[in-house]
Each structure stands twice: as C-alpha cells, then as structure tokens.
C-alpha atoms as a PDB file:
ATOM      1  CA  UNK A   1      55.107 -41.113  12.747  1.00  0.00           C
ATOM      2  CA  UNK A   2      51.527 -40.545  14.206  1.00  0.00           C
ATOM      3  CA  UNK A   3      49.446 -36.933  13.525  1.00  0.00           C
ATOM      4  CA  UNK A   4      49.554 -36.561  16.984  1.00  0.00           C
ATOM      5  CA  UNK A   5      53.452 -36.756  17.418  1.00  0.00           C
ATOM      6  CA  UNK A   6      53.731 -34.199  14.050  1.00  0.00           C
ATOM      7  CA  UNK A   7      51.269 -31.691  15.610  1.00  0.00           C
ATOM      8  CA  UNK A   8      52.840 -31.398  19.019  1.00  0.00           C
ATOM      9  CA  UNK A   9      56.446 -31.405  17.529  1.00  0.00           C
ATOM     10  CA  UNK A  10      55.409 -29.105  14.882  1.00  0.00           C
ATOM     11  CA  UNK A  11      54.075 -26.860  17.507  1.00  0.00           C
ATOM     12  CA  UNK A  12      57.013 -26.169  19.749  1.00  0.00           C
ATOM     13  CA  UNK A  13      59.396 -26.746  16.416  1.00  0.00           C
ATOM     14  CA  UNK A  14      58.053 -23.109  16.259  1.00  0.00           C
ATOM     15  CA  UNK A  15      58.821 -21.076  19.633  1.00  0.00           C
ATOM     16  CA  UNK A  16      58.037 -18.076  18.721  1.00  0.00           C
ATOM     17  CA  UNK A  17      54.735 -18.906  17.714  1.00  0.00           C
ATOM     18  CA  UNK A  18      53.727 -21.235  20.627  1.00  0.00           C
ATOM     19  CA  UNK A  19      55.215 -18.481  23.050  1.00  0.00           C
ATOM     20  CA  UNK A  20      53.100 -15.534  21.108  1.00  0.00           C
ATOM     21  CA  UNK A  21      49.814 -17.758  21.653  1.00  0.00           C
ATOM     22  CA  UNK A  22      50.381 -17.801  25.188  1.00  0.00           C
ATOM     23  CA  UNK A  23      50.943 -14.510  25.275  1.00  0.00           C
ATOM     24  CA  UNK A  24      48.640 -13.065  23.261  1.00  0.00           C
ATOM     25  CA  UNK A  25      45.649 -14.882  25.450  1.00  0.00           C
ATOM     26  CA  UNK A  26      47.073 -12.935  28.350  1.00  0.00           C
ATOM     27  CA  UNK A  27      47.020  -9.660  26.784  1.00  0.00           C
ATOM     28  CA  UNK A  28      43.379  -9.727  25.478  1.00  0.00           C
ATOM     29  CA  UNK A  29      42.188 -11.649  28.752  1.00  0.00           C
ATOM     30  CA  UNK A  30      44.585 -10.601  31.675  1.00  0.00           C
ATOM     31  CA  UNK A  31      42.815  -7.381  31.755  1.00  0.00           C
ATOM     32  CA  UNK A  32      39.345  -8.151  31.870  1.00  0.00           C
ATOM     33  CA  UNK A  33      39.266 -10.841  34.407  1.00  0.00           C
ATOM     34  CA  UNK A  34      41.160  -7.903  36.507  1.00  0.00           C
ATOM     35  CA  UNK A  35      38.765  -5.613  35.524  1.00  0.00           C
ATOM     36  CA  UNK A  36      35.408  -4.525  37.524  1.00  0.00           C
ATOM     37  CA  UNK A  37      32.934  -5.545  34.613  1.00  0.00           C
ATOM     38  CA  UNK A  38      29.959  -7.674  35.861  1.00  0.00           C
ATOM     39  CA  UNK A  39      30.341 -11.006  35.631  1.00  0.00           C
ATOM     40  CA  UNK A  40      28.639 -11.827  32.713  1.00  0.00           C
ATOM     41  CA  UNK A  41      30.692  -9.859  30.848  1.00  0.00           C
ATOM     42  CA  UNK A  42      33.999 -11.643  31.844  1.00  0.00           C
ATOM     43  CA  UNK A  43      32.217 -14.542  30.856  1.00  0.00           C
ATOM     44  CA  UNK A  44      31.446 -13.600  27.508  1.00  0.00           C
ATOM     45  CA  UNK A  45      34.518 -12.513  26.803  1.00  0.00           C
ATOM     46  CA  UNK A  46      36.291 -15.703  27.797  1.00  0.00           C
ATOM     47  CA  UNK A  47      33.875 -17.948  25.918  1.00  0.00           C
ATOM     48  CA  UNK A  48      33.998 -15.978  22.822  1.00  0.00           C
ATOM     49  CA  UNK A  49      38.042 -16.040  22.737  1.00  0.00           C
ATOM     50  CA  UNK A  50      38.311 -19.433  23.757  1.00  0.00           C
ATOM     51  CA  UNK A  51      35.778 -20.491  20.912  1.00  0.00           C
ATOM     52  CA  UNK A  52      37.635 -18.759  18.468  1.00  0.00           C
ATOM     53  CA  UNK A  53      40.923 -19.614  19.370  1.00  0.00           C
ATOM     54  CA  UNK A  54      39.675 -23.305  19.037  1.00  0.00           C
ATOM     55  CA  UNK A  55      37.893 -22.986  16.256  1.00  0.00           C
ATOM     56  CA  UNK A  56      40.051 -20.569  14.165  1.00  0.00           C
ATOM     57  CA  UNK A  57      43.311 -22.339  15.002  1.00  0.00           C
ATOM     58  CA  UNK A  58      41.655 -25.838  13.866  1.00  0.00           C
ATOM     59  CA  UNK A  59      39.794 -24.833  10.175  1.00  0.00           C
ATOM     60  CA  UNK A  60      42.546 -22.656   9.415  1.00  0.00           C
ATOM     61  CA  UNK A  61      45.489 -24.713   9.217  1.00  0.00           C
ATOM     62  CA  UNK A  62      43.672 -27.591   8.072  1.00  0.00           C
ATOM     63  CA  UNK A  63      42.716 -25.383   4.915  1.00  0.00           C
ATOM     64  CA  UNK A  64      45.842 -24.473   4.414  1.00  0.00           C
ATOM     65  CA  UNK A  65      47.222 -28.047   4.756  1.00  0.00           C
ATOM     66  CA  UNK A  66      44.728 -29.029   1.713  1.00  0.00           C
ATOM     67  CA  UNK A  67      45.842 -26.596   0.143  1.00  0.00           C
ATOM     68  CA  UNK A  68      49.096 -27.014   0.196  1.00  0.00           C
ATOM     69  CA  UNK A  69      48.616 -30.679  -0.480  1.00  0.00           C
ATOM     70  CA  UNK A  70      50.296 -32.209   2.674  1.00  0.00           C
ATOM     71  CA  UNK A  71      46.804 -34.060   3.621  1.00  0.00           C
ATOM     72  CA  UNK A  72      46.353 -35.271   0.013  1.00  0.00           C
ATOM     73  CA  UNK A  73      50.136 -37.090   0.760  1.00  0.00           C
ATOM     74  CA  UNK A  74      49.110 -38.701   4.230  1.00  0.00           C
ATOM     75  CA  UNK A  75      45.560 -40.182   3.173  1.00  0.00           C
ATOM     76  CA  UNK A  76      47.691 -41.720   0.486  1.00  0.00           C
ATOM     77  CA  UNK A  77      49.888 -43.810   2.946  1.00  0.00           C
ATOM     78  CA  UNK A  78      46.620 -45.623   3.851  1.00  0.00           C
ATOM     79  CA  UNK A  79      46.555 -42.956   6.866  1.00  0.00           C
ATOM     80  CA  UNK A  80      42.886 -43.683   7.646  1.00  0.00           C
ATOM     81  CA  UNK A  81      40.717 -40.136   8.035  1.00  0.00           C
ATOM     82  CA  UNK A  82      39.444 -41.459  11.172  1.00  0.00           C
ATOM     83  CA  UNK A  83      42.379 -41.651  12.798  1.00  0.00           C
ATOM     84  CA  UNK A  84      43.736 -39.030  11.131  1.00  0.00           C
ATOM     85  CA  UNK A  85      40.723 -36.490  13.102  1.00  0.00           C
ATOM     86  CA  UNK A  86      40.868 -38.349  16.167  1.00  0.00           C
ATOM     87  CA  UNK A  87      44.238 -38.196  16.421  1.00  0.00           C
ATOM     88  CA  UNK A  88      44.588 -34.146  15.260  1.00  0.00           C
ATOM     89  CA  UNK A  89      41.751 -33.461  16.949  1.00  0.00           C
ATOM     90  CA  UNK A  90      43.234 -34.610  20.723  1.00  0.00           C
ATOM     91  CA  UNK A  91      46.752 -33.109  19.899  1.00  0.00           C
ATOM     92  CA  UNK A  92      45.283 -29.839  18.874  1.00  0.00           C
ATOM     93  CA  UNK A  93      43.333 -29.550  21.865  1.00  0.00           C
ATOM     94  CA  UNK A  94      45.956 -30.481  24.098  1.00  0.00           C
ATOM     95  CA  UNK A  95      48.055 -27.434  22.424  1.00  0.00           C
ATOM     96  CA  UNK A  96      45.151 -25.173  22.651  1.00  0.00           C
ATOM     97  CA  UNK A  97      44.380 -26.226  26.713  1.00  0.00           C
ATOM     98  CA  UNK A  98      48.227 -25.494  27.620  1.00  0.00           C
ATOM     99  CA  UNK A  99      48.581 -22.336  25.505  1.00  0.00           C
ATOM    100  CA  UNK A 100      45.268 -20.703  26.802  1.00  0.00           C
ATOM    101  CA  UNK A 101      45.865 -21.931  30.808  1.00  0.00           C
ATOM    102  CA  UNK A 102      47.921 -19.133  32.200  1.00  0.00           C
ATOM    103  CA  UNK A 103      44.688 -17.050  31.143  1.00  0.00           C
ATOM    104  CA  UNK A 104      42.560 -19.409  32.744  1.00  0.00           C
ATOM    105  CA  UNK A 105      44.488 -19.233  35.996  1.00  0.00           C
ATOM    106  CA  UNK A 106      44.177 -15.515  35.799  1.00  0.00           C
ATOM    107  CA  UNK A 107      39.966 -15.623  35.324  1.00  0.00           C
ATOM    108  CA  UNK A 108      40.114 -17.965  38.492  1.00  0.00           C
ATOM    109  CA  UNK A 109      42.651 -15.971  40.694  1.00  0.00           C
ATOM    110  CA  UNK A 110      41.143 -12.875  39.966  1.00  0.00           C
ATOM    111  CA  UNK A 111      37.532 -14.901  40.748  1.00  0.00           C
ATOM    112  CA  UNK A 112      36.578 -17.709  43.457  1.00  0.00           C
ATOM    113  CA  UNK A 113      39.832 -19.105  43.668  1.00  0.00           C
ATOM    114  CA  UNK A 114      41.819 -22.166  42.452  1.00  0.00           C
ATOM    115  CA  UNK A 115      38.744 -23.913  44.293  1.00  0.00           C
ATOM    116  CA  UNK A 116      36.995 -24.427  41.031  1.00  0.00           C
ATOM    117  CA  UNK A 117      40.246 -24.913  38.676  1.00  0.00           C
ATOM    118  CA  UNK A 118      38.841 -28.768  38.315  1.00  0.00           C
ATOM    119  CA  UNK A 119      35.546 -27.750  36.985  1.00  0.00           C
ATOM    120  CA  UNK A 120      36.723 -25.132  34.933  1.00  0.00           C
ATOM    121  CA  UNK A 121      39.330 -27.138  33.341  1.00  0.00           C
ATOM    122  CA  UNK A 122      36.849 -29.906  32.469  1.00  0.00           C
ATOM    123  CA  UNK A 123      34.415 -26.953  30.986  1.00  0.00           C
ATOM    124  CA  UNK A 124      37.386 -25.529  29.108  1.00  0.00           C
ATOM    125  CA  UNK A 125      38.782 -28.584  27.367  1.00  0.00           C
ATOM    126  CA  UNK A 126      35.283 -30.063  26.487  1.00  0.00           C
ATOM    127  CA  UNK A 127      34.894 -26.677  24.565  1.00  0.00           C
ATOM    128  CA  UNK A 128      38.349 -26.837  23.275  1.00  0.00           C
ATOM    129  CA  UNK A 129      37.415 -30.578  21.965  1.00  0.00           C
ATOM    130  CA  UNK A 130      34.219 -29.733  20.328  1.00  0.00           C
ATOM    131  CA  UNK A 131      35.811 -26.769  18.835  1.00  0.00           C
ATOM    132  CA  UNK A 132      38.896 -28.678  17.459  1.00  0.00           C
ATOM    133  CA  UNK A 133      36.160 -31.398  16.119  1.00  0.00           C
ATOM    134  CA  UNK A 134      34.000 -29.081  13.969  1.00  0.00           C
ATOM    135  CA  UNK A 135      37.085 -27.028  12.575  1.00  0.00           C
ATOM    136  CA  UNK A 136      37.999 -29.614   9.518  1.00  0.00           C
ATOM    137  CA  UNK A 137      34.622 -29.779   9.159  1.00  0.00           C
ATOM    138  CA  UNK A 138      34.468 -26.229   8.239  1.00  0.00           C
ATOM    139  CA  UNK A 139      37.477 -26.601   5.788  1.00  0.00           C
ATOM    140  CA  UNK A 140      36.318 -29.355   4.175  1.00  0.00           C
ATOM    141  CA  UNK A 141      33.125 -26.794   3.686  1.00  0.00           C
ATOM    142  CA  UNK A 142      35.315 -23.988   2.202  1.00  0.00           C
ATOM    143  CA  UNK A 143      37.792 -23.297  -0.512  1.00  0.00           C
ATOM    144  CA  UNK A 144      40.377 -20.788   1.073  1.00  0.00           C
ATOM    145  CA  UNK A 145      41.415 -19.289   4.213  1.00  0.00           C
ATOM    146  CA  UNK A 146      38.866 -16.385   3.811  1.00  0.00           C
ATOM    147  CA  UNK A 147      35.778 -18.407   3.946  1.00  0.00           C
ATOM    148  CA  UNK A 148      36.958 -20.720   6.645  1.00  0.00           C
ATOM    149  CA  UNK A 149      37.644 -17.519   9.349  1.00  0.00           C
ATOM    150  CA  UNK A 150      34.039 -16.631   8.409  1.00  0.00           C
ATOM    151  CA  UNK A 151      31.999 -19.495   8.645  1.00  0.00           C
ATOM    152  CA  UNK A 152      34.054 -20.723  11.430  1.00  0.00           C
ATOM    153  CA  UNK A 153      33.406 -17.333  13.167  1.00  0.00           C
ATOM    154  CA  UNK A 154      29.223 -17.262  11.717  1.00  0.00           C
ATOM    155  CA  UNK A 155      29.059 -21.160  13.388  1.00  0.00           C
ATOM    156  CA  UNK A 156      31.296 -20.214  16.362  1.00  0.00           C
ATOM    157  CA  UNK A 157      28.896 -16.746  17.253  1.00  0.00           C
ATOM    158  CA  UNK A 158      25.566 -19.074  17.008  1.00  0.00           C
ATOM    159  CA  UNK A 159      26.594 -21.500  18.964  1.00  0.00           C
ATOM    160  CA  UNK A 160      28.091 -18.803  21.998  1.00  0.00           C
ATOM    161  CA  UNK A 161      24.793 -16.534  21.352  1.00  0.00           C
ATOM    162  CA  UNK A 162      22.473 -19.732  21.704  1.00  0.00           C
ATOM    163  CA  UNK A 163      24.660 -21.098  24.608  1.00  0.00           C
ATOM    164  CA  UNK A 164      23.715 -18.148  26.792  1.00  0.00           C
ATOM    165  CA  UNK A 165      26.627 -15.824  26.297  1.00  0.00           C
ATOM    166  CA  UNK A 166      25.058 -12.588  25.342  1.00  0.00           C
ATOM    167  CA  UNK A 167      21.849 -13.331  26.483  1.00  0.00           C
ATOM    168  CA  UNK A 168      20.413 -15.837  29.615  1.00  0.00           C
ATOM    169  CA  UNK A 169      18.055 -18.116  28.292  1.00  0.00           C
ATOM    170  CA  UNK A 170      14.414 -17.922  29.200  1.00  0.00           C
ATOM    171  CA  UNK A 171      11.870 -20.500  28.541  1.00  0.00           C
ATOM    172  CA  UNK A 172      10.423 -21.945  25.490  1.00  0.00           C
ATOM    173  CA  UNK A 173      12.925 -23.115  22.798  1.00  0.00           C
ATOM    174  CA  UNK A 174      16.280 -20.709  23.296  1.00  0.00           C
ATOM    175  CA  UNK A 175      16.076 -22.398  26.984  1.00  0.00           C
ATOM    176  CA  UNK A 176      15.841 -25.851  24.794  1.00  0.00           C
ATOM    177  CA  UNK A 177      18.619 -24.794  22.704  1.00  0.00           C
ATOM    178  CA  UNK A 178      20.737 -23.962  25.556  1.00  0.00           C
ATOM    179  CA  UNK A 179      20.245 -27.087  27.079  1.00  0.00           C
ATOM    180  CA  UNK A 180      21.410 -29.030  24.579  1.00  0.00           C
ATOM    181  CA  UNK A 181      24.219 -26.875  23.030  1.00  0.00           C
ATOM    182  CA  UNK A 182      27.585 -27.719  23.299  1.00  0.00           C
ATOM    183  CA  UNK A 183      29.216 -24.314  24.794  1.00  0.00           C
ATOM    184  CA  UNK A 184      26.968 -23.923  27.707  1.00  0.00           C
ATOM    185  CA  UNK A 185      29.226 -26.218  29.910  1.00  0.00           C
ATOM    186  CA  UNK A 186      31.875 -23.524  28.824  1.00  0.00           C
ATOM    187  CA  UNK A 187      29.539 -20.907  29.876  1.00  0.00           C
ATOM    188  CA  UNK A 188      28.240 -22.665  33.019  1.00  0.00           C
ATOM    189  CA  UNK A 189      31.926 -23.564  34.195  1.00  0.00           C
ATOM    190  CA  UNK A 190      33.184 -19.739  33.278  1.00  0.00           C
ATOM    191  CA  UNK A 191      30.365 -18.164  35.119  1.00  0.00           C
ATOM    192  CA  UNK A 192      31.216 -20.962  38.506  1.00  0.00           C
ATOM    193  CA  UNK A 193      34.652 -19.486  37.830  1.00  0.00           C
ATOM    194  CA  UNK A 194      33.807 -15.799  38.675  1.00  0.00           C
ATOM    195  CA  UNK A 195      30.649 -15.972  40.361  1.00  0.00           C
ATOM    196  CA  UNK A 196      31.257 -19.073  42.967  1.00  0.00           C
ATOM    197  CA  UNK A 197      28.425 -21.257  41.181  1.00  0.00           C
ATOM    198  CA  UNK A 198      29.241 -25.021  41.032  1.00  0.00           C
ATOM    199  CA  UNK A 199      29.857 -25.401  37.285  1.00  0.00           C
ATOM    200  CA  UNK A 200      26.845 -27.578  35.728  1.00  0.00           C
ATOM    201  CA  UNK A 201      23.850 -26.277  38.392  1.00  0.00           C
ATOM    202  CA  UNK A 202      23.277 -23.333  35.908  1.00  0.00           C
ATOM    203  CA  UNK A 203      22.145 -25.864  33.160  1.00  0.00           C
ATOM    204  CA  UNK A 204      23.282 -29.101  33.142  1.00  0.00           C
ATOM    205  CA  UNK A 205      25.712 -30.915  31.276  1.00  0.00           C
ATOM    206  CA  UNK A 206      24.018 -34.509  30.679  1.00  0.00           C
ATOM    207  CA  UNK A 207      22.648 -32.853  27.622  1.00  0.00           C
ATOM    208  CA  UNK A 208      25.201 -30.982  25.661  1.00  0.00           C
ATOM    209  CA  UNK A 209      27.230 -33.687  26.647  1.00  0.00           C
ATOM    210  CA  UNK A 210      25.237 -36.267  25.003  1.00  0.00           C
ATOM    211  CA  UNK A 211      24.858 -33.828  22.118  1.00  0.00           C
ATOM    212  CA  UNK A 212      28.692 -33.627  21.600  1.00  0.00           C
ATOM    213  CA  UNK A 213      28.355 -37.273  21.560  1.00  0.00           C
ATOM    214  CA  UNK A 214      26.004 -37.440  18.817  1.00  0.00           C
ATOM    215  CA  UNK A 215      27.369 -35.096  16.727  1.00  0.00           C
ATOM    216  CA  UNK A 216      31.634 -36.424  17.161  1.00  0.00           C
ATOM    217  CA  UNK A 217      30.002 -39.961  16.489  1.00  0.00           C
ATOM    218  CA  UNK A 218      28.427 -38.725  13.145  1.00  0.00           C
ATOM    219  CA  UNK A 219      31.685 -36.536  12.090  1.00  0.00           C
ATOM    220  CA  UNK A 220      34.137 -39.870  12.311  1.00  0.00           C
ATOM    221  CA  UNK A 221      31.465 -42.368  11.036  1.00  0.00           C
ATOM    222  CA  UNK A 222      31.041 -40.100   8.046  1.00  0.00           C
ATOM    223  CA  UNK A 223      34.846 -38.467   8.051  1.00  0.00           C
ATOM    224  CA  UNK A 224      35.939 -41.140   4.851  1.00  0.00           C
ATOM    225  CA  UNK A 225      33.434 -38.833   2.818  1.00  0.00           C
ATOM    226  CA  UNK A 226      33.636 -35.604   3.794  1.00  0.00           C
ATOM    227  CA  UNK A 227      37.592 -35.507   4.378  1.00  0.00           C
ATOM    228  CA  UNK A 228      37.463 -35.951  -0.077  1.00  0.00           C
ATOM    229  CA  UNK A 229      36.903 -32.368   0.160  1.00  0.00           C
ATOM    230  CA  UNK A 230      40.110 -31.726   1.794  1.00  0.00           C
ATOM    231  CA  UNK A 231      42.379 -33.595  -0.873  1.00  0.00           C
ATOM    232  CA  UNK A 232      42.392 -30.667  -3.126  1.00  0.00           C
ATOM    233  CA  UNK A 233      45.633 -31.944  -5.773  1.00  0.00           C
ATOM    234  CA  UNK A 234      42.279 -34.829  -6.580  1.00  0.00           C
ATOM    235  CA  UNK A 235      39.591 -31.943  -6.212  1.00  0.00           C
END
C-alpha cells in the first residue's frame, strides 16, 4: 500500500478530525474576509493561516511518526525516502487544499468573485506544496513536537514577512527577496482575490517558481541523508 493511499485513508479514517479542520478554517477566516478591514489585512491573515496550517500539519505529524517509530518500519521495507516525500508530500497537500477550500470560497465571494477562483487556487496549492515540502525537513531538524511548532512557525513568519505580507516591498534587496520567495504567489493571488488584481502582475511568479524548483530538487536529491534523522529507534 502506497504513502499516498495511507495518508488519504488515514485522514477521513478520522471524521471528526477532517470535519474539525474544515471547520475550524471557517471560524478563524469566515469572519475576516466578511469583515471591512483593508485589504491587506485580509490578505495577511489568509497567508499566515494557510502557511501554518501547511506547515504545522506537515512537521508535526511527521515528528511524531519518528517518534513513534512508524517511519523507521517503512524505510525498512526498501520504501525509498524519495518516494516516500513525494508521495506524502502530494497527498498531504491534496488534504490540506480540500480542507481549507470552503474558506477560500468565502475570501473570493466576499471579494471579486468566483472570477479569479482559477488563479487563486493555483496560488493556494503552490503554497500548500512548498509548505508540505519543507515540513519533514523541519522534523528531521528537531527532536520533539515543541521545537518543530517553533521553527516551523520562526521559518514560516520569515518567509510571509519577506514575501510581502506585513510589509510591501520597496526596492533594493527586500524587493529581491520578494521576488524570488516562494509565498509571494500566495500573496499576489490572495491580494487578486480581494482587490480584482490579476494574480502574478503584483510580482511575478517565473521567479519563486523557479526558486521552489531549486529548492524541491535539492530536498529529494538529498532526502536519502537527511530522512536518517527521522529514523529515531537507529538515532
């Protein structure tokens, strides 16, 4: 049985849990894409949640399955670690994209209109991916569940903050950084969502895109070295 068939059947195995992180996206976010802050605001909000959510709900569990010894078991079926984070990786944020959409739809409803649901969605899931990417990176960084919320959230809030979410870019290098960081098509398509901008003519994506590139294509080439640190029965 593949990762990816184990992650999605694990997920809705557990109702309760799948239905509270649908919910629990529309309670937090519901309100402020209803709400008469500025624009940027609504943007920031969504980015940082949908960061987090990503993030946080990819380091975590992968923590606690080292832990808990259940990766040690797979990589010892000849499992391969590349396949093993491409194929958790694309499950995970296929979970995350359906669990955080009704949200979504709310932001754009309560914005421009369904008009823009194609660019959005594209913005959304590319976050969603990169996110999903870097989280067993984290845990193979870390040691416990502690440490992994906070340098997942310390990695997560640099990224957002040099991707344009607290603060527009001006020139010189934080323009540089923004242009090649991997949230600002999350910001660009958030702010097209609320604000009628076509998503990508804030700052284009040809660079963070290539950047996401880079850095996925370093992750797997190196993932048979740094997934050692998630076998902790060997550790």
């Amino acid at each position: 049985m593949t990762v990816w068939r184990l992650s999605w059947q694990s997920a809705l195995r557990r109702r309760r849990l799948f239905l509270w992180n649908v919910i629990i996206p529309l309670l937090l976010l519901a309100p402020v894409a209803m709400s008469n802050a500025a624009a940027p605001h609504r943007v920031a909000v969504y980015g940082v949640f949908l960061v987090f959510f990503g993030t946080f709900g990819s380091a975590v569990p992968t923590v606690s399955d080292a832990r808990d010894g259940w990766l040690d078991e797979i990589f010892r079926t000849n499992y391969s670690s590349m396949r093993w984070l491409w194929e958790r990786t694309l499950a995970e944020t296929s979970i995350d994209l359906v669990q955080t959409l009704p949200a979504i739809l709310i932001l754009l409803i309560t914005g421009t209109g369904l008009s823009s649901f194609g660019g959005v969605l594209m913005s959304v899931t590319i976050a969603l991916l990169f996110a999903n990417l870097i989280g067993p990176v984290i845990a193979a960084m870390v040691r416990s569940l502690a440490e992994a919320a906070l340098a997942g959230a310390a990695i997560s809030l640099g990224l957002l903050h040099y991707a344009g979410f607290f603060r527009p870019p001006v020139s010189g290098w934080t323009l540089t950084l923004a242009m090649w960081n991997p949230y600002t098509p999350l910001r660009s398509g958030l702010q097209g969502s609320v604000s009628g901008v076509a998503p990508g003519a804030i700052l284009g994506w040809e660079l963070p895109l290539i950047s996401i590139t880079i850095m996925g294509l370093l992750v797997f080439m190196f993932s048979s070295r740094w997934t050692r640190h998630l076998r902790w029965p060997n550790a």
